[in-house]
C-alpha atoms as a PDB file:
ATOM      1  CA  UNK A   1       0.000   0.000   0.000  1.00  0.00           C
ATOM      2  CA  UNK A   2       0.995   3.226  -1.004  1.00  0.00           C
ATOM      3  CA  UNK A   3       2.389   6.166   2.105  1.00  0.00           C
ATOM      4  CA  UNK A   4      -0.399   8.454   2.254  1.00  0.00           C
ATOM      5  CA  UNK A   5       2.355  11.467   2.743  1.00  0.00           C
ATOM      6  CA  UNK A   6       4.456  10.063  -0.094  1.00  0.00           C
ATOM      7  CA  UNK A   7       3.250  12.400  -3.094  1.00  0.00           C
ATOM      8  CA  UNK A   8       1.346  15.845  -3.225  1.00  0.00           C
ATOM      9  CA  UNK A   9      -0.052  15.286   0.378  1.00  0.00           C
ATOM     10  CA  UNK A  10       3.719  15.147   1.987  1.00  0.00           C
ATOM     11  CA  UNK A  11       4.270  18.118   0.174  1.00  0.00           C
ATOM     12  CA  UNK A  12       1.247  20.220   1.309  1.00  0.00           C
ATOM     13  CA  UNK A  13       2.156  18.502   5.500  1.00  0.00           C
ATOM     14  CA  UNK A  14       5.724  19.957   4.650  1.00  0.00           C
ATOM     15  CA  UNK A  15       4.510  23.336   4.076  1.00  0.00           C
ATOM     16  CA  UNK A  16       2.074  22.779   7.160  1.00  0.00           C
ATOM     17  CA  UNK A  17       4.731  21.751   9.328  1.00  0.00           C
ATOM     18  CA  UNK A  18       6.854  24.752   8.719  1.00  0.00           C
ATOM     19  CA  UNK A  19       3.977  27.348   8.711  1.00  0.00           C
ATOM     20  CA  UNK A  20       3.345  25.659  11.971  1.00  0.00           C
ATOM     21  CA  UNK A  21       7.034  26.494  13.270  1.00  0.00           C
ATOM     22  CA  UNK A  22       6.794  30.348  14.444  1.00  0.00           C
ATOM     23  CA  UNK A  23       3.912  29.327  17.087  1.00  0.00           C
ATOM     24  CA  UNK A  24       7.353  28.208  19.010  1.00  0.00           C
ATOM     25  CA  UNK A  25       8.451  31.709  18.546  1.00  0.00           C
ATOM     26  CA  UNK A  26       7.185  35.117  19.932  1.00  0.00           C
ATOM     27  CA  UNK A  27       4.489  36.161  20.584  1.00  0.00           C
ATOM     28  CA  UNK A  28       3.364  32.889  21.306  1.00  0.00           C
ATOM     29  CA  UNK A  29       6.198  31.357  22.950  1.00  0.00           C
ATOM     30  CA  UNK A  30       4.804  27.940  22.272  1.00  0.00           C
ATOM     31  CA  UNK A  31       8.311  26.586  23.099  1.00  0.00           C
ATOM     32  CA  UNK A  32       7.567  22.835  23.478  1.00  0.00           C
ATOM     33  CA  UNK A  33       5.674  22.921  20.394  1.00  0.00           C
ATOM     34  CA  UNK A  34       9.325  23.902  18.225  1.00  0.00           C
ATOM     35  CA  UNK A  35      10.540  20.099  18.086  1.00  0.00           C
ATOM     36  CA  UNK A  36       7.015  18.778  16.364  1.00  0.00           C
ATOM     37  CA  UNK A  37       7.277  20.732  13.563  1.00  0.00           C
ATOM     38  CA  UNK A  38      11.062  19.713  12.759  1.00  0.00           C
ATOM     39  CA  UNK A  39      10.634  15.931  13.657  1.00  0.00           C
ATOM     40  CA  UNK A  40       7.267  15.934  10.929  1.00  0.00           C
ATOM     41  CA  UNK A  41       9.783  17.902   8.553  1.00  0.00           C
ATOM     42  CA  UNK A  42      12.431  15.371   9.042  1.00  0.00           C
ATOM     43  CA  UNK A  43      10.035  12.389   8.833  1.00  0.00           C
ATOM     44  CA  UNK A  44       8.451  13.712   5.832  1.00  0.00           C
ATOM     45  CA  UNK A  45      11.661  14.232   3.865  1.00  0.00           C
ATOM     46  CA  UNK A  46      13.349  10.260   4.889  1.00  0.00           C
ATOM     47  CA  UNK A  47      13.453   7.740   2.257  1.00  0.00           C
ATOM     48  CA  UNK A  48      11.846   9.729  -0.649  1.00  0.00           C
ATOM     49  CA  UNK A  49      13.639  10.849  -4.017  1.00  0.00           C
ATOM     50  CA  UNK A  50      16.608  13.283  -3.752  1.00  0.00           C
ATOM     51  CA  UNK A  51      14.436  15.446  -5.864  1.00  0.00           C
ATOM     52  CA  UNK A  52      10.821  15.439  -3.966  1.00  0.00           C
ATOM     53  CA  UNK A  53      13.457  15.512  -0.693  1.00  0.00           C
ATOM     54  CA  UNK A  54      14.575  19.055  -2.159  1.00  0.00           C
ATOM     55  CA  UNK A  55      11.276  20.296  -2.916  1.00  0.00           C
ATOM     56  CA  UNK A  56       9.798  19.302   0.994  1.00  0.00           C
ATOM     57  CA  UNK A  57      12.667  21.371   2.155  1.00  0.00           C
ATOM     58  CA  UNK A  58      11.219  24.400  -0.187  1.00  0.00           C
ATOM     59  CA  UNK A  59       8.033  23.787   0.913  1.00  0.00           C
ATOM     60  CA  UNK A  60       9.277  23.528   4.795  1.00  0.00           C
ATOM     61  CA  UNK A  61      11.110  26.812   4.401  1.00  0.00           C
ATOM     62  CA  UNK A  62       8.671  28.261   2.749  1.00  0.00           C
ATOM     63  CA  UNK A  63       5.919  27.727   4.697  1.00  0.00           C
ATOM     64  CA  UNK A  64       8.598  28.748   8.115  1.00  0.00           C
ATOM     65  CA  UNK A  65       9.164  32.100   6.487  1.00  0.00           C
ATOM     66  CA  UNK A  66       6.203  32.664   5.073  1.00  0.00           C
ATOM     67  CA  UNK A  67       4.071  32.402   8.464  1.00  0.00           C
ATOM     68  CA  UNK A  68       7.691  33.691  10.295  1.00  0.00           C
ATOM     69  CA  UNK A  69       8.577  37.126   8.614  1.00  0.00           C
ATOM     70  CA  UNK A  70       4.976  38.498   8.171  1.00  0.00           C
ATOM     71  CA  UNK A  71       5.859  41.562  10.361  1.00  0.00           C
ATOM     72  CA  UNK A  72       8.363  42.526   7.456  1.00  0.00           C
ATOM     73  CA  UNK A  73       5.137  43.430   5.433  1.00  0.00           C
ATOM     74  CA  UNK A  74       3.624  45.783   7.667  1.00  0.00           C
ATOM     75  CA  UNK A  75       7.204  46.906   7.880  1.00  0.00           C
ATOM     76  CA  UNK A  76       7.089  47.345   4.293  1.00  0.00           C
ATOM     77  CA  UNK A  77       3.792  48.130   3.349  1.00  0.00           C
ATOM     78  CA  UNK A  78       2.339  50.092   6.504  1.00  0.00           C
ATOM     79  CA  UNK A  79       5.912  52.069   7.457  1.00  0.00           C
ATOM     80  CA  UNK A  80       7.254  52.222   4.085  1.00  0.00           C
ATOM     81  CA  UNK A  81       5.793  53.485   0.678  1.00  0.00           C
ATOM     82  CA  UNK A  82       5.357  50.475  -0.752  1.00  0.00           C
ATOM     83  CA  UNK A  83       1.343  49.555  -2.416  1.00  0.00           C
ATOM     84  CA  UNK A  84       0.407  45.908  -0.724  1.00  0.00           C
ATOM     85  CA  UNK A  85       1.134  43.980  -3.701  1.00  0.00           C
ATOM     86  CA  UNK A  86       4.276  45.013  -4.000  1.00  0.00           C
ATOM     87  CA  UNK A  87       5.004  44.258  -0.079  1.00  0.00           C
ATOM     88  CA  UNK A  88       3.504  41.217  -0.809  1.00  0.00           C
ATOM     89  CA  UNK A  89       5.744  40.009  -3.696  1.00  0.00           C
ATOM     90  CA  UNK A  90       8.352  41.425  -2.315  1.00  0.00           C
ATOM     91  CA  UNK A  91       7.840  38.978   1.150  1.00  0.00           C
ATOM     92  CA  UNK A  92       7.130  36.118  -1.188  1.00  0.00           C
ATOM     93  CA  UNK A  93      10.643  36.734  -2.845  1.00  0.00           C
ATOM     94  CA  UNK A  94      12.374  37.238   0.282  1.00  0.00           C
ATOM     95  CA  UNK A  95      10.725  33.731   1.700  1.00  0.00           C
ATOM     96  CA  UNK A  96      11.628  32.143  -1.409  1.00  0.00           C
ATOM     97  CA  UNK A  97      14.963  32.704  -0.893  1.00  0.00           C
ATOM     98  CA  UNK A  98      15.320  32.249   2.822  1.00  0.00           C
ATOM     99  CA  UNK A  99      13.288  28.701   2.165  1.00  0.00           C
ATOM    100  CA  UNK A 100      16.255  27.850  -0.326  1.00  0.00           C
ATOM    101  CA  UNK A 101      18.766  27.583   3.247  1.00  0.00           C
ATOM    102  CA  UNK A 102      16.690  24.269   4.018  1.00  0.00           C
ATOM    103  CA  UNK A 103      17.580  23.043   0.198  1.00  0.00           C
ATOM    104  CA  UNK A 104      20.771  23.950   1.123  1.00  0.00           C
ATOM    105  CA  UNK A 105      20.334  21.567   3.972  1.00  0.00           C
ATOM    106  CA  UNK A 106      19.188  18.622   2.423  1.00  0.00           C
ATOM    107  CA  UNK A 107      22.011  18.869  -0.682  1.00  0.00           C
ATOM    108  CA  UNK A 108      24.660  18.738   2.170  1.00  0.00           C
ATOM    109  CA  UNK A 109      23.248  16.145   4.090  1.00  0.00           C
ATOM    110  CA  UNK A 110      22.436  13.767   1.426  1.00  0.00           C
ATOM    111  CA  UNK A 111      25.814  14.666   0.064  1.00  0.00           C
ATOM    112  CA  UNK A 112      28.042  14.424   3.192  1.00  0.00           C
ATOM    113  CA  UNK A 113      26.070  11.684   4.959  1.00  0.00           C
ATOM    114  CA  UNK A 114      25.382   8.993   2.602  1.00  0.00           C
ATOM    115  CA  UNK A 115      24.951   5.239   4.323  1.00  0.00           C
ATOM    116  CA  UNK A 116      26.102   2.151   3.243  1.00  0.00           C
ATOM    117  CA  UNK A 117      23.316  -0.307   2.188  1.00  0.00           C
ATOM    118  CA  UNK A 118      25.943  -3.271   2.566  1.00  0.00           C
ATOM    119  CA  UNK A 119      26.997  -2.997   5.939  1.00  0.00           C
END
């Protein structure tokens, strides 16, 4: 039988699990709740493809910085001049690339820390 988290719905609990993260951080100061999160993100992105691996880690970062660094946007859009779409494609961009440290992440450790299926 076939993982229920092992195509699009893995995916979609990746980006849940990181948009989930910041409730760990202030102002909720969920701090027990930080280490769910990363162990369903870590869970999620064992034994898959190297390519559906990197995307999970996207979609983990993503959804962390997404949920994580919405107080740049009323930075941007409230403080600054900018019209709300712009602040909001501007946020998007800057979570894109902060969600690109967790591909980072998985290159190196599927790089660095390959097993040995003989031993």
């Amino acid at each position: 039988m076939k993982n229920l988290f092992s195509g699009k719905w893995g995916d979609l609990a990746a980006l849940l699990a990181g948009a989930t993260l910041p409730l760990a951080l202030a102002p909720f100061d969920w701090w027990w709740f930080a280490p769910l999160p990363l162990l369903a993100y870590l869970a999620l992105s064992h034994g898959i493809a190297m390519r559906r691996r990197f995307w999970r880690s996207f979609l983990f970062g993503l959804g962390l910085y997404g949920t994580g660094a919405s107080w740049i946007y009323v930075s941007v859009h409230d403080y600054g001049p900018a019209p709300a779409p712009l602040a909001a494609g501007l946020i998007f961009l800057f979570s894109c690339g902060m969600a690109l440290l967790f591909c980072c992440r998985c290159c190196a450790g599927t790089v660095f820390c390959k097993t040995n299926a003989a031993a």
